[in-house]
Protein backbone atom coordinates (compact mmCIF):
# COMPACT_ATOMS: atom_id res chain seq x y z
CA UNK A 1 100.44 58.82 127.36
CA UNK A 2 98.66 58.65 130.59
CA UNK A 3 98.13 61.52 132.62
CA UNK A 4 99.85 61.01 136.51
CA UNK A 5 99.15 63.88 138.43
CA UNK A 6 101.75 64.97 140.92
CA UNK A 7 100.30 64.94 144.62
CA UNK A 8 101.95 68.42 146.55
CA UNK A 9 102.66 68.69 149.90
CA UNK A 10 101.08 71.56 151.80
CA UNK A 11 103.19 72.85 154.60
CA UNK A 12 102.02 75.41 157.28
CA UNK A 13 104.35 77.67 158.42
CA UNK A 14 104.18 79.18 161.78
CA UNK A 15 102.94 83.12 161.33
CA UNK A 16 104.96 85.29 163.16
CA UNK A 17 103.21 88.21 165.38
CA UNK A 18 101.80 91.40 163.11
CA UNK A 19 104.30 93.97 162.56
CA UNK A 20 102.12 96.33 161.05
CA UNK A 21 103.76 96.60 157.59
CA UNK A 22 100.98 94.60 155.91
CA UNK A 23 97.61 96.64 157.40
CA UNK A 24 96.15 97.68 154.24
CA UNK A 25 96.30 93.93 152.83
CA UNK A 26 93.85 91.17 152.97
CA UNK A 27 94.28 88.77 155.82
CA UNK A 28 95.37 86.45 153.57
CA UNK A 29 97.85 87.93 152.39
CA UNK A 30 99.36 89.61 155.49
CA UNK A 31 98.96 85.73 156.62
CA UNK A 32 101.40 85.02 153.33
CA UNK A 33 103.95 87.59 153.56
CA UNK A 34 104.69 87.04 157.31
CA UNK A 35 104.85 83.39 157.69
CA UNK A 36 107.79 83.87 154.34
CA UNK A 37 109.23 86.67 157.20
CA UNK A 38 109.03 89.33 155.18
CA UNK A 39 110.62 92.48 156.78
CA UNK A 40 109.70 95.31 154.36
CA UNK A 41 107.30 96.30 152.25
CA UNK A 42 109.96 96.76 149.49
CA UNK A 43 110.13 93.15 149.49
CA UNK A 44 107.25 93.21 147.09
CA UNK A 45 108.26 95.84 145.04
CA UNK A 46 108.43 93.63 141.35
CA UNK A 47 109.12 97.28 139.39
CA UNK A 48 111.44 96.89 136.11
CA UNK A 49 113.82 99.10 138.49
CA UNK A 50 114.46 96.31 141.02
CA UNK A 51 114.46 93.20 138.91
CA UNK A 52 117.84 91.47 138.39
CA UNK A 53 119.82 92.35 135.20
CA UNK A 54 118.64 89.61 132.93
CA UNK A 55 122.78 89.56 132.07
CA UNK A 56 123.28 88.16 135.50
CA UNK A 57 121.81 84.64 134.10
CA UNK A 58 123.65 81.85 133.19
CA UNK A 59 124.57 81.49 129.40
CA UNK A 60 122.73 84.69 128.74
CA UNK A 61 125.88 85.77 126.31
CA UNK A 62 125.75 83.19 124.16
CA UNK A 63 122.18 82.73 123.73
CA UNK A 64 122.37 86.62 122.72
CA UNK A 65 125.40 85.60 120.42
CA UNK A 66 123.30 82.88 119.08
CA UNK A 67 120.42 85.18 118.23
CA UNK A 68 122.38 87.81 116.57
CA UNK A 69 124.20 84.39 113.93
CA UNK A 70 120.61 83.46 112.77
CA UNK A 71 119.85 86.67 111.04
């Protein structure tokens, strides 16, 4: 099967003025995180804590009921 790579589309979002919650970042990055408006510094926090209950997905019961029938 032949191999048809899938062109992207870069867009360049306008970067809001520095707010000062990014300072000890990389350019780059405080580039990143304001053009996507980021307000807070929490807004990057990916700890266990704040991730989403994985019960909050879609079908999640029965795949869990599905697992527990094929012991």
């Amino acid at each position: 099967m032949p191999h048809h790579p899938t062109l992207k589309k870069i867009i360049r979002r306008p970067v809001p003025q520095e707010n000062g919650l990014f300072q000890n970042l990389s350019p780059l990055l405080q580039r990143i995180y304001l053009s996507r408006e980021l307000t807070s510094s929490d807004e990057l926090d990916r700890t266990l804590a704040k991730l989403p209950s994985p019960w909050l997905l879609s079908g999640m019961d029965e795949l869990v009921n599905h697992l527990i029938s094929l012991k």
